[in-house]
C-alpha atoms as a PDB file:
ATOM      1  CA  UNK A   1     -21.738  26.642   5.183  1.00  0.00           C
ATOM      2  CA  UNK A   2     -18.182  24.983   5.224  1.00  0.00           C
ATOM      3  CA  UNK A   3     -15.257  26.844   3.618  1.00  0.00           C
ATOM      4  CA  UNK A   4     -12.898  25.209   1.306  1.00  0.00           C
ATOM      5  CA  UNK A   5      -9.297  25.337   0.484  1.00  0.00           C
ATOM      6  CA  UNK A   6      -7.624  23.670  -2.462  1.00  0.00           C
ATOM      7  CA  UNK A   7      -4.214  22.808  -2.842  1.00  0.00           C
ATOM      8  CA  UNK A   8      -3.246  21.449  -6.246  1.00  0.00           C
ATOM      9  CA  UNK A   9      -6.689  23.014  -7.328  1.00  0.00           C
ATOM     10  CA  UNK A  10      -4.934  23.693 -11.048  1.00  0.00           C
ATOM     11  CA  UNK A  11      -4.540  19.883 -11.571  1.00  0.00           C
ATOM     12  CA  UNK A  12      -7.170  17.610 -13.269  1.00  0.00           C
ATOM     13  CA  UNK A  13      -8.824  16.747 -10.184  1.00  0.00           C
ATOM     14  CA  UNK A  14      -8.248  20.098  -8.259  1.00  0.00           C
ATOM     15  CA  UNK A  15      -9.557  21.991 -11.429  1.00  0.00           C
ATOM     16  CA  UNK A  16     -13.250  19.102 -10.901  1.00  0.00           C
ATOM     17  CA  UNK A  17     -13.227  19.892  -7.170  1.00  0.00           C
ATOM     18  CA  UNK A  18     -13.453  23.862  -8.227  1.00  0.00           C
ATOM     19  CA  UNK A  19     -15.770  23.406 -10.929  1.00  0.00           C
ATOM     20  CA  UNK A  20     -18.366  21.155  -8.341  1.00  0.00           C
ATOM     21  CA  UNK A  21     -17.834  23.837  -5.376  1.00  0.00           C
ATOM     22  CA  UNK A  22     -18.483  26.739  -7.910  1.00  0.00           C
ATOM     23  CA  UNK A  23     -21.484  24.804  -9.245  1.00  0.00           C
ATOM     24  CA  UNK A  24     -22.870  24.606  -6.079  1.00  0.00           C
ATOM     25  CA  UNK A  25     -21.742  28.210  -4.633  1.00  0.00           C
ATOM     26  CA  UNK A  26     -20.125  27.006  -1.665  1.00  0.00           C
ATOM     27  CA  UNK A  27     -16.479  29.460  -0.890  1.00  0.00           C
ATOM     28  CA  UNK A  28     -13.538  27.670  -1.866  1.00  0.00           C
ATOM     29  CA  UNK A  29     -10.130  29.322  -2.490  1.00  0.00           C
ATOM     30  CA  UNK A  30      -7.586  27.205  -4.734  1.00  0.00           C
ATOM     31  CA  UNK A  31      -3.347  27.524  -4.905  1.00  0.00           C
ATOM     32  CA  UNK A  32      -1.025  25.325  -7.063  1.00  0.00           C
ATOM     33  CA  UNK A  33       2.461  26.067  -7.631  1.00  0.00           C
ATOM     34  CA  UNK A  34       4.142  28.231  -8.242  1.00  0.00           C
ATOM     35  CA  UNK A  35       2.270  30.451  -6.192  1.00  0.00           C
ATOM     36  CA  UNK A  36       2.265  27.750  -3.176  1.00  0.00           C
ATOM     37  CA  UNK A  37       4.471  25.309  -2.685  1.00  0.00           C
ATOM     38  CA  UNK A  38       3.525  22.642   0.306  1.00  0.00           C
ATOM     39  CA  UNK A  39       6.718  22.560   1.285  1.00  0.00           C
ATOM     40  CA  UNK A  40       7.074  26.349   2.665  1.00  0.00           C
ATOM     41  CA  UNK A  41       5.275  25.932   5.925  1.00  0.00           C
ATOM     42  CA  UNK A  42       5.493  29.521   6.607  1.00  0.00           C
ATOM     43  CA  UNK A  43       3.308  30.222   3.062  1.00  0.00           C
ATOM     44  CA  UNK A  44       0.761  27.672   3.905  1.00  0.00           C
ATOM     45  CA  UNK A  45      -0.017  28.724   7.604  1.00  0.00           C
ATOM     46  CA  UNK A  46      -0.050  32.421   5.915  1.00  0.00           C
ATOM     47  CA  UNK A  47      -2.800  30.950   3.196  1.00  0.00           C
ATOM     48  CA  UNK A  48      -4.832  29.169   6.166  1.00  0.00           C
ATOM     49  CA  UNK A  49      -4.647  32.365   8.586  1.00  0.00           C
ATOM     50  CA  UNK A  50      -6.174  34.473   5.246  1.00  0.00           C
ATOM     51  CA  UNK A  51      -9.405  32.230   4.675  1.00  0.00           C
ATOM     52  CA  UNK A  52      -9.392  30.380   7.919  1.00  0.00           C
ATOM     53  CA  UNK A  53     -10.873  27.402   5.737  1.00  0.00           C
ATOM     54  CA  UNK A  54     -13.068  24.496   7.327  1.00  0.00           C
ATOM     55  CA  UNK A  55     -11.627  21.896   5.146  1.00  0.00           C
ATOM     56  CA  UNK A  56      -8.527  21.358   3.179  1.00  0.00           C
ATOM     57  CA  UNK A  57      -8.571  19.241  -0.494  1.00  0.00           C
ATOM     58  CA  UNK A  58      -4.857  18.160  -0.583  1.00  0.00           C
ATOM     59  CA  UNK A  59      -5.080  17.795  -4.562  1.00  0.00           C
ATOM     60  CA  UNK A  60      -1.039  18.604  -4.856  1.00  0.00           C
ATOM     61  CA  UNK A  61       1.300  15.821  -5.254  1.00  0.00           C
ATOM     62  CA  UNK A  62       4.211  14.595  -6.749  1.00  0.00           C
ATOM     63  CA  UNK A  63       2.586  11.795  -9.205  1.00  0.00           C
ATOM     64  CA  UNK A  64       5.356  10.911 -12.027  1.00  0.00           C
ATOM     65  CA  UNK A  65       5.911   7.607 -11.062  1.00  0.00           C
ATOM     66  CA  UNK A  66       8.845   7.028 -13.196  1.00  0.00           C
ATOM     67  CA  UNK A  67      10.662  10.263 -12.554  1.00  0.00           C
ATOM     68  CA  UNK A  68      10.260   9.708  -8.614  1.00  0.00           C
ATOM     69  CA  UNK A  69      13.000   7.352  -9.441  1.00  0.00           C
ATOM     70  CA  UNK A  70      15.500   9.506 -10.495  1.00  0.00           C
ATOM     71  CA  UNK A  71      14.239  12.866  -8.088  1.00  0.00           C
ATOM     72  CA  UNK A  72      13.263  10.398  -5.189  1.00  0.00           C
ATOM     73  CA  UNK A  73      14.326  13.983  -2.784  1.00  0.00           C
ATOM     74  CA  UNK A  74      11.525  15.773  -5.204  1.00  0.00           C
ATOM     75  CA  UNK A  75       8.342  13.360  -4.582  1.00  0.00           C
ATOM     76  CA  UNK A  76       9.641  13.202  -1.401  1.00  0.00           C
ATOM     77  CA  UNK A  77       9.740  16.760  -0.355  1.00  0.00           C
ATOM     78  CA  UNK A  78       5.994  16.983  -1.942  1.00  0.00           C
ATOM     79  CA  UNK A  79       3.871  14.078  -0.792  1.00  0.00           C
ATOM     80  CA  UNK A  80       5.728  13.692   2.576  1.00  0.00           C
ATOM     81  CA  UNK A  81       6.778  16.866   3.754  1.00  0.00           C
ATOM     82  CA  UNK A  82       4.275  18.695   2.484  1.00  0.00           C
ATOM     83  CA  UNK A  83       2.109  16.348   3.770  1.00  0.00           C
ATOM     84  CA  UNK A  84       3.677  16.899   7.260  1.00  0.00           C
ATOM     85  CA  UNK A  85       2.933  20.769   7.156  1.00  0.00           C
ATOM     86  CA  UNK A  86      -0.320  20.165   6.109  1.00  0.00           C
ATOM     87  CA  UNK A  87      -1.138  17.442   9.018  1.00  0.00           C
ATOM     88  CA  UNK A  88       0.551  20.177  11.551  1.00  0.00           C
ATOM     89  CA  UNK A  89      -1.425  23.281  10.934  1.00  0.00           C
ATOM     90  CA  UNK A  90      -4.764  21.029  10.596  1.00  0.00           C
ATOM     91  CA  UNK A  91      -4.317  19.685  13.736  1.00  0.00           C
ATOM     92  CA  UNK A  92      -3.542  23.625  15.095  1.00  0.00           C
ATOM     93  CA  UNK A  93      -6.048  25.163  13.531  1.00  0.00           C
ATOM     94  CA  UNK A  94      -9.015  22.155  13.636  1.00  0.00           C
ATOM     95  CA  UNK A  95      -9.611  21.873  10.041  1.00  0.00           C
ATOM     96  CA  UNK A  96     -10.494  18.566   8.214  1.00  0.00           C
ATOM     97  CA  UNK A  97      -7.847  17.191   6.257  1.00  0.00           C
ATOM     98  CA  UNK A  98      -9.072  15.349   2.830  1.00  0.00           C
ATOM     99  CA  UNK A  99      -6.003  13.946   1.127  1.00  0.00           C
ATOM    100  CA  UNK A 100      -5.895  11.590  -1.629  1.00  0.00           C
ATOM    101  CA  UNK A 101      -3.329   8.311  -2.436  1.00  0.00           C
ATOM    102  CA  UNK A 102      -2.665   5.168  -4.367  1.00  0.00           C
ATOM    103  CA  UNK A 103      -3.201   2.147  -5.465  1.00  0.00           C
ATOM    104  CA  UNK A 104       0.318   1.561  -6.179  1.00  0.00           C
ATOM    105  CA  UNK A 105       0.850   1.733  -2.057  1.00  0.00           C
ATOM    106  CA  UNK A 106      -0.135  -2.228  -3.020  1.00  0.00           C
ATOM    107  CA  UNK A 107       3.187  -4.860  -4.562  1.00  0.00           C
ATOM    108  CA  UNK A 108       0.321  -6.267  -6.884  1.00  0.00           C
ATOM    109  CA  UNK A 109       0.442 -10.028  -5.292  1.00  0.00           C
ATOM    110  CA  UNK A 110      -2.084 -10.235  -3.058  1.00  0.00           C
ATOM    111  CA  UNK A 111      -2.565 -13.493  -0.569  1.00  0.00           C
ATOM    112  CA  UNK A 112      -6.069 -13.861  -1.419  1.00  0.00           C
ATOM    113  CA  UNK A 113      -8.026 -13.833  -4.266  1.00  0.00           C
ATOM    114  CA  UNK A 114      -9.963 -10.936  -4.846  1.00  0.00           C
ATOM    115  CA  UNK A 115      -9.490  -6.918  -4.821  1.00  0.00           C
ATOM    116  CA  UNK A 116      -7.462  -5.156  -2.638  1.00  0.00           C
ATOM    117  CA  UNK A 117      -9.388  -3.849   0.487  1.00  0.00           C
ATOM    118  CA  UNK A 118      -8.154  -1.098   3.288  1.00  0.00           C
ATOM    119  CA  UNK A 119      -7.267  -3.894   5.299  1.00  0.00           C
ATOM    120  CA  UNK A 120      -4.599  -5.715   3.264  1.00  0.00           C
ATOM    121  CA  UNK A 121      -0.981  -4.704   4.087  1.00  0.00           C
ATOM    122  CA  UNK A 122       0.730  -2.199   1.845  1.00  0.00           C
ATOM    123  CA  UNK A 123       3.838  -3.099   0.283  1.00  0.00           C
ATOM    124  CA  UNK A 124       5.199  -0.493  -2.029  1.00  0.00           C
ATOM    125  CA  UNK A 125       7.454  -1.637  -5.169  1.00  0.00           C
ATOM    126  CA  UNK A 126       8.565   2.029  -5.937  1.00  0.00           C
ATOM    127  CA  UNK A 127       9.384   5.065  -5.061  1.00  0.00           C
ATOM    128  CA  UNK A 128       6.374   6.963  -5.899  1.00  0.00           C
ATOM    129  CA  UNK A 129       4.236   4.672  -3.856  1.00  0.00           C
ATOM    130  CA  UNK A 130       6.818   4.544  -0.980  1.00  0.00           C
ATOM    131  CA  UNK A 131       6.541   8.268  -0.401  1.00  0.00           C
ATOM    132  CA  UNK A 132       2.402   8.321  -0.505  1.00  0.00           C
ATOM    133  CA  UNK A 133       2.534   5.508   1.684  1.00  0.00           C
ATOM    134  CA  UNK A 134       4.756   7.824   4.260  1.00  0.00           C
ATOM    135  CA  UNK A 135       2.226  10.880   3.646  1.00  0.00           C
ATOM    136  CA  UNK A 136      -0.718   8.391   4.502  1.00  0.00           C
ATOM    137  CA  UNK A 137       0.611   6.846   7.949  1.00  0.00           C
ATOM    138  CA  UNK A 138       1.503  10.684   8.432  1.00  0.00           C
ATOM    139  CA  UNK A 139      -1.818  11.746   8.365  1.00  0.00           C
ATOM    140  CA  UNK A 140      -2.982   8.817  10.368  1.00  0.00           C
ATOM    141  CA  UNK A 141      -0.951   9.129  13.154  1.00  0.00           C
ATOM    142  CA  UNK A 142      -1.704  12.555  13.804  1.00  0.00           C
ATOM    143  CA  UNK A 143      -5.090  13.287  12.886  1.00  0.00           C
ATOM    144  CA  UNK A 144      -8.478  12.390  13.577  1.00  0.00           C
ATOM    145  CA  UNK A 145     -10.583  14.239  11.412  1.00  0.00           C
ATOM    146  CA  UNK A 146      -9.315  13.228   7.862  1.00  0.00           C
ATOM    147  CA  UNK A 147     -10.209  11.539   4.730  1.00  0.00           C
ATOM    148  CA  UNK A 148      -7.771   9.280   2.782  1.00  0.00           C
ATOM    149  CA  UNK A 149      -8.906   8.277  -0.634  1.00  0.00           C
ATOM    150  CA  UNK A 150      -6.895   5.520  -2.462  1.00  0.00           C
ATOM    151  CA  UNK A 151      -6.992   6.409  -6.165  1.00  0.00           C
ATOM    152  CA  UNK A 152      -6.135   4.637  -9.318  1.00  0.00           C
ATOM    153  CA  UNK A 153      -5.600   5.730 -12.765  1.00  0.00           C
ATOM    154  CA  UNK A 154      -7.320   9.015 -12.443  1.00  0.00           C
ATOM    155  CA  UNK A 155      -8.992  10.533 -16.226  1.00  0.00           C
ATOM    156  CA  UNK A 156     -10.517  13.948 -16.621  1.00  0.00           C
ATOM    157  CA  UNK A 157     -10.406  17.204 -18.090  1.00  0.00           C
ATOM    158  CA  UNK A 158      -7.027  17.684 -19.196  1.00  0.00           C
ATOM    159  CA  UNK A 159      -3.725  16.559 -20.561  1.00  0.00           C
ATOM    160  CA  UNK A 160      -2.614  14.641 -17.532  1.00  0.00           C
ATOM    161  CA  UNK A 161      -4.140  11.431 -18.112  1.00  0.00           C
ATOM    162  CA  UNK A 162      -3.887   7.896 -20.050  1.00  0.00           C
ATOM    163  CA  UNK A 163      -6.947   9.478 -22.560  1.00  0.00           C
ATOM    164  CA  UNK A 164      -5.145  12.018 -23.380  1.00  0.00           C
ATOM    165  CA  UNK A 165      -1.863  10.335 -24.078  1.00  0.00           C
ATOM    166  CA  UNK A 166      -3.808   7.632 -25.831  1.00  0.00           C
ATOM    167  CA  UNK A 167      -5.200   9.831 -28.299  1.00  0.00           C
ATOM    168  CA  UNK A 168      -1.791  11.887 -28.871  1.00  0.00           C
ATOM    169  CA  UNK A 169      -0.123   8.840 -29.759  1.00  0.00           C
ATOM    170  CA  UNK A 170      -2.736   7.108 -32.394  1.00  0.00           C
ATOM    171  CA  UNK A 171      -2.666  11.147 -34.390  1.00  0.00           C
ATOM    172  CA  UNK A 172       0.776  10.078 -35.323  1.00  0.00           C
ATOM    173  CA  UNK A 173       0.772   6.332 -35.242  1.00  0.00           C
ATOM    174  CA  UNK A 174      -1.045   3.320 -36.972  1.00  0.00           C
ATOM    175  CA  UNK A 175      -0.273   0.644 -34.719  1.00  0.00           C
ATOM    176  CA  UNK A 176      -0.204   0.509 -30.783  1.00  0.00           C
ATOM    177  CA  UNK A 177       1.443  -1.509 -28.738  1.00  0.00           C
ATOM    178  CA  UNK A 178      -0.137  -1.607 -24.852  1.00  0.00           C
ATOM    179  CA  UNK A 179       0.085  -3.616 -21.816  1.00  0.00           C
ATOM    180  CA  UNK A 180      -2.432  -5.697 -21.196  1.00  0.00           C
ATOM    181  CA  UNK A 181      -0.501  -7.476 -17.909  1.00  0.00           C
ATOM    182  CA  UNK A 182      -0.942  -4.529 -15.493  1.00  0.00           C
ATOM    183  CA  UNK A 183      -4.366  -3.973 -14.513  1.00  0.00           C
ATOM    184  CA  UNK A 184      -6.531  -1.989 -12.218  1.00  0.00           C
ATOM    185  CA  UNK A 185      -9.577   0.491 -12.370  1.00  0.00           C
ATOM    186  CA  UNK A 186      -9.880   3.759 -14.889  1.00  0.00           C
ATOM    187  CA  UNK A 187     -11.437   6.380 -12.728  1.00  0.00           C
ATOM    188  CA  UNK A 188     -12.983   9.629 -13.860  1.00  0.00           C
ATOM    189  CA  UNK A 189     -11.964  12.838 -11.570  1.00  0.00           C
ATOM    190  CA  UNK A 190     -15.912  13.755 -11.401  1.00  0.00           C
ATOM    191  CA  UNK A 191     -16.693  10.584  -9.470  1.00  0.00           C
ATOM    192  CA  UNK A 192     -13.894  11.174  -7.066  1.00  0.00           C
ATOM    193  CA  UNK A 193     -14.828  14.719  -6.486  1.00  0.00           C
ATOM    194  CA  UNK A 194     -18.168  13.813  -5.999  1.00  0.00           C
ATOM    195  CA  UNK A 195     -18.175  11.198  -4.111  1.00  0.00           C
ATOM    196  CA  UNK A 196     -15.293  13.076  -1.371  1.00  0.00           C
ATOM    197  CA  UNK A 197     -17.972  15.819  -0.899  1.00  0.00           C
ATOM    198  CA  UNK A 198     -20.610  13.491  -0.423  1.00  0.00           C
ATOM    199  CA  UNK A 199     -18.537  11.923   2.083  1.00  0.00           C
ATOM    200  CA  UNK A 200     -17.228  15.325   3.505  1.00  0.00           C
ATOM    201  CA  UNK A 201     -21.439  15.966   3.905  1.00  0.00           C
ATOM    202  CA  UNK A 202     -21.412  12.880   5.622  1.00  0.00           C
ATOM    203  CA  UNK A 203     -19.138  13.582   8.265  1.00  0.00           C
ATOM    204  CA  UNK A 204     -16.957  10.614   7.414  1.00  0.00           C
ATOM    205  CA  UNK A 205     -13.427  10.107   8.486  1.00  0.00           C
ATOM    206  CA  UNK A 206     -10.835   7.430   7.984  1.00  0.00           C
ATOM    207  CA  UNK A 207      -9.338   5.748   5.047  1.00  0.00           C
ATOM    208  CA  UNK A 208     -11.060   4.333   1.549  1.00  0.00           C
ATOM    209  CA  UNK A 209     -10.720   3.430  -1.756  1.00  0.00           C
ATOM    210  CA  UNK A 210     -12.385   5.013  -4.235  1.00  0.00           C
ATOM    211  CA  UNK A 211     -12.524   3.817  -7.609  1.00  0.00           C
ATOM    212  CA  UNK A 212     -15.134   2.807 -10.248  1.00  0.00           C
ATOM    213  CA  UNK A 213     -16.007  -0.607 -10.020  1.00  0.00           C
ATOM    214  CA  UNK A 214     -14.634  -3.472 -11.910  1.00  0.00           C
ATOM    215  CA  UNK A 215     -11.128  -3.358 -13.490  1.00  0.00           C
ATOM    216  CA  UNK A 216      -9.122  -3.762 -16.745  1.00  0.00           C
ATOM    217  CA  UNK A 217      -5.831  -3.913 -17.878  1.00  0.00           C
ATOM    218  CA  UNK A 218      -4.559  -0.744 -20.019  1.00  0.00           C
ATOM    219  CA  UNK A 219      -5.033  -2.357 -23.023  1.00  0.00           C
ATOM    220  CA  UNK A 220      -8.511  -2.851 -22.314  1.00  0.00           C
ATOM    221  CA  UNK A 221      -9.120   0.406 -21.547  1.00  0.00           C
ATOM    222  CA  UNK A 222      -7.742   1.749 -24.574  1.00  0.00           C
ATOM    223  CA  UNK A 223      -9.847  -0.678 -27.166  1.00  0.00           C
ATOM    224  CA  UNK A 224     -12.973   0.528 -25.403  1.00  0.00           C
ATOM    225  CA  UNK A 225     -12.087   4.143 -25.987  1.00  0.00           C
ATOM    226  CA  UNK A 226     -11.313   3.594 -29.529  1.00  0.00           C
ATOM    227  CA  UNK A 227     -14.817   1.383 -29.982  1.00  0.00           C
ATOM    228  CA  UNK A 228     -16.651   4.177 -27.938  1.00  0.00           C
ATOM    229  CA  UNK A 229     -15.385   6.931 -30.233  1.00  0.00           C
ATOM    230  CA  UNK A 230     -15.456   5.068 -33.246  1.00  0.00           C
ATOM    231  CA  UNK A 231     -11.701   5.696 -33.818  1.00  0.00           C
ATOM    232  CA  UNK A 232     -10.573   3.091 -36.509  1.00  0.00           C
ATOM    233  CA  UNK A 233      -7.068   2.042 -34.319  1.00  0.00           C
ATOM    234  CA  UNK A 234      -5.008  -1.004 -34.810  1.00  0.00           C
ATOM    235  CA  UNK A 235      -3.778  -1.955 -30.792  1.00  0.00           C
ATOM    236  CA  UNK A 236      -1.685  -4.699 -30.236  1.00  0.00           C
ATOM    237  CA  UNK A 237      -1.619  -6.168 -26.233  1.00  0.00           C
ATOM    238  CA  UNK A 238       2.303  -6.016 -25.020  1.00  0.00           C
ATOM    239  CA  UNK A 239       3.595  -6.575 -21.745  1.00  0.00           C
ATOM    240  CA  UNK A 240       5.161  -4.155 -19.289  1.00  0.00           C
ATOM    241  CA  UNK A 241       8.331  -5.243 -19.401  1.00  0.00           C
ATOM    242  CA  UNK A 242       8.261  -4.430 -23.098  1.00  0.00           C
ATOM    243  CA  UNK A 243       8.689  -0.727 -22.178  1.00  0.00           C
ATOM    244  CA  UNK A 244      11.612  -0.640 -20.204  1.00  0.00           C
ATOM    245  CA  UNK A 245      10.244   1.721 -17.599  1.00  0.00           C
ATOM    246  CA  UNK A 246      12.145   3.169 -15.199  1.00  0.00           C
ATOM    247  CA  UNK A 247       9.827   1.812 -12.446  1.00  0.00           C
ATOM    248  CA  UNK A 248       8.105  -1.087 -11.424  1.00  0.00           C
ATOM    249  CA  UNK A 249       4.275  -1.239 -11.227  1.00  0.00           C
ATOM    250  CA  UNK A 250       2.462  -3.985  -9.522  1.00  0.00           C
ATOM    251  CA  UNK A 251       0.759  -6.361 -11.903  1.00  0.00           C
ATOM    252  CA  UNK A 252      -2.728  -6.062 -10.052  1.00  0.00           C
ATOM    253  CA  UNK A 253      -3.588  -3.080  -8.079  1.00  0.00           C
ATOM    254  CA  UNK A 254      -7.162  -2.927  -8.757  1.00  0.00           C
ATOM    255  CA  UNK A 255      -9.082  -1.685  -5.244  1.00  0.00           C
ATOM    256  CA  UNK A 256     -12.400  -2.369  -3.717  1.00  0.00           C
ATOM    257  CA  UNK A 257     -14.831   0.637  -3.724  1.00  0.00           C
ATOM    258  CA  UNK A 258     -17.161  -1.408  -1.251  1.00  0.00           C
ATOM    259  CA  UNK A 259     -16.359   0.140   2.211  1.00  0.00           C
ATOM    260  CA  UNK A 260     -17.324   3.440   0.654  1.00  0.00           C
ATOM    261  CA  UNK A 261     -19.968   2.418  -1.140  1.00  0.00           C
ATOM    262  CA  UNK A 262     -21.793   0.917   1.899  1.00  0.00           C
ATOM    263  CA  UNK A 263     -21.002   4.082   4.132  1.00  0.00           C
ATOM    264  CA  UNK A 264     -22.462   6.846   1.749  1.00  0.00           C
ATOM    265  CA  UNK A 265     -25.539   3.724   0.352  1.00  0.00           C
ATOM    266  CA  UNK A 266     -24.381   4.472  -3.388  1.00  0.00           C
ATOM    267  CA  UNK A 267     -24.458   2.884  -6.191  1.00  0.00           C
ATOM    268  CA  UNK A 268     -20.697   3.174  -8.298  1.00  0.00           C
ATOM    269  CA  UNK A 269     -20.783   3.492 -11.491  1.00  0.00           C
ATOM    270  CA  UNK A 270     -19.116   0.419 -13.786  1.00  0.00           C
ATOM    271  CA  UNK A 271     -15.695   1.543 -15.233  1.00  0.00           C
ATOM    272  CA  UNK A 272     -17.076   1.267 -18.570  1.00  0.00           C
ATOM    273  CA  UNK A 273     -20.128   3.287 -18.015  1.00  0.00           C
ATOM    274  CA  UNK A 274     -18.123   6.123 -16.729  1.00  0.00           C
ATOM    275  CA  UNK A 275     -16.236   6.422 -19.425  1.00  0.00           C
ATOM    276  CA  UNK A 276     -18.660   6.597 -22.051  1.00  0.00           C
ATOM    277  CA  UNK A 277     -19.813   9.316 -20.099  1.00  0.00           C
ATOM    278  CA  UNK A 278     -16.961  11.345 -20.041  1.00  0.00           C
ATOM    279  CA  UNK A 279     -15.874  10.663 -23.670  1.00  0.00           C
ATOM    280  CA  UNK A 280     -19.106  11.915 -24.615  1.00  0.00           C
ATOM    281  CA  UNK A 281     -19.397  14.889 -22.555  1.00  0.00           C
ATOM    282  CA  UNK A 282     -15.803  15.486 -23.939  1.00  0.00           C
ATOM    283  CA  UNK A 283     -15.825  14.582 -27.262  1.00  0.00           C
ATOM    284  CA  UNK A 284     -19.363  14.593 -28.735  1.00  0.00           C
ATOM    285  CA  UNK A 285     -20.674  17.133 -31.731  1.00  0.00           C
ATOM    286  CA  UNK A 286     -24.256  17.360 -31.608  1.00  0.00           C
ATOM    287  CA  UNK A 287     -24.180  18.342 -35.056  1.00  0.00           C
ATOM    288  CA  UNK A 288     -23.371  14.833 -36.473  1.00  0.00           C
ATOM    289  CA  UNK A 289     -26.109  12.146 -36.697  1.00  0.00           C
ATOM    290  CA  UNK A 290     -26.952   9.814 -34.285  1.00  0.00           C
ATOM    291  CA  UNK A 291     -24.917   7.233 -35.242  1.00  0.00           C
ATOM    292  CA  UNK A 292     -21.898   8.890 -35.001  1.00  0.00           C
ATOM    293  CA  UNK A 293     -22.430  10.919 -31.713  1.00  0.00           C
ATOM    294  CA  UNK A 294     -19.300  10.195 -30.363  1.00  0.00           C
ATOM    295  CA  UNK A 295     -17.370  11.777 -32.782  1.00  0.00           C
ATOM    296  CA  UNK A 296     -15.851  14.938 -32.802  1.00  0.00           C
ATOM    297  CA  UNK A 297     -14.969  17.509 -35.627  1.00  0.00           C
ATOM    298  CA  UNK A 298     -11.600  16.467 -37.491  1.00  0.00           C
ATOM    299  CA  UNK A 299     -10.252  19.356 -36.976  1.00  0.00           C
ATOM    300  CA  UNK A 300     -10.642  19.661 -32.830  1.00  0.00           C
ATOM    301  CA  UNK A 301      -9.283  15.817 -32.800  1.00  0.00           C
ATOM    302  CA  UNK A 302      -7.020  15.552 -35.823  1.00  0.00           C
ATOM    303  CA  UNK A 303      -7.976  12.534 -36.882  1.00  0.00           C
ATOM    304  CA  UNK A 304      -8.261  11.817 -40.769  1.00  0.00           C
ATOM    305  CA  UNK A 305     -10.545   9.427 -40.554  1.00  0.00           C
ATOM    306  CA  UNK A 306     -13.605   9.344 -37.706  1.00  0.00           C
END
């Protein structure tokens, strides 16, 4: 049975990829900082020489988009250089490489109508994209056995995540402004960690997208968690530019899940779907009636009114 390696395992996504390979009982080890950092090659070839792993989950990365700005040397030193270690001691030691990227490696205008698909040209618009870009052609030019998945607007377990942030604000606030001119696809963390091992199983290499299917804008996205909790939420749609963010995001990023649906003969779940799955996994108290079963106890959510 393969052996696993996590970096970034304490993460939402590393934490999903641990709770799946536990599930299952297959070995896996897992680091995050400050205990590793992907930068110190001398601490990662020491971690791969101690469980000689079969496969590496790159979960680690430097993901604030707007502070990648101001602390370009930061992301950098994380999703490329760290990257580059990585991509060395795989190739050394022969171990699979599964590493995981962006949707905003895209400028959000594409040519043709349509989603974006792995063969439309990157073009970057900041600096957090720029550097996973650079980890991605990285891993490409040096590699052969690897996985690439292109990600977008990952949700799970966690704080780390539009959900979460979504919820945080409405506690303290009665009306919400949010942009409804940036779009692409909510994707849970359990349908990316799931899919990559069926993929791993697969023996597949190369690079994907892998999203749930469909896409929305933000605003969007938070109405139907509102409607699917039955959170009584006054949302106004605002543009981007409203914000003043330190970064620019493309307008439309949202990626085609096809290739990988077609290589693995799945079926991916609709954005929506998914997330009235996780919401109620999260969020549901079996102990209210059944029309109210997405609601949660006041005091867990600390809303007044459910």
């Amino acid at each position: 049975m393969k052996k696993y390696l996590i970096f970034g395992n304490e993460g939402q996504l590393g934490k999903e990829f641990s709770h799946l390979l536990t599930n299952a009982e297959i070995e896996h080890y897992g680091y995050d900082l400050p205990a590793v950092d992907l930068f110190n090659y001398a601490q990662i070839d020491s971690v791969i020489k101690r469980h000689e792993p079969d496969i590496i989950i790159n979960c680690a990365a430097f993901n604030n988009v707007d502070l990648a700005e101001f602390e370009y040397e930061a992301a950098y030193r994380t999703n490329v250089l760290g990257v580059d270690n990585l991509v060395r001691l795989c190739e050394k030691n022969d171990i699979k490489l599964v590493h995981f990227s962006t949707d905003y490696v895209f400028n959000g205008i594409k040519r043709f109508p349509g989603l974006y698909d792995e063969d439309d040209i990157p073009d970057p618009v900041n600096n957090y994209g720029r550097t996973k870009l650079e980890g991605e052609k990285l891993i490409q030019e040096n590699l052969e056995n690897f996985l690439i998945f292109r990600l977008s607007w990952l949700y799970g377990k966690g704080e780390q995540n539009f959900i979460h942030k979504l919820l945080t604000w409405a506690k303290d606030t009665k009306i919400l402004k949010i942009a409804n001119d940036e779009l692409s696809v909510p994707t849970s963390t359990r349908l990316v960690a799931e899919i990559s091992l069926k993929a791993i199983n697969n023996n597949l290499t190369g690079l994907f997208h892998l999203t749930n299917t469909g896409y929305a804008s933000r605003f969007d996205w938070a109405k139907e968690v509102f409607e699917i909790m039955e959170i009584k939420q006054i949302i106004y749609p605002a543009k981007v530019l409203d914000f003043a963010l330190p970064a620019k995001r493309p307008n439309f990023s949202a990626m085609s899940n096809k290739k990988i649906a077609e290589k693995l003969q799945i079926e991916i779940p609709f954005w929506k779907d998914e997330l009235a799955r996780f919401l109620k996994a999260q969020f549901i108290d079996d102990n209210l009636p059944q029309e109210h079963k997405y609601k949660r106890l006041k005091n867990e959510i600390g809303f007044h009114e459910l």
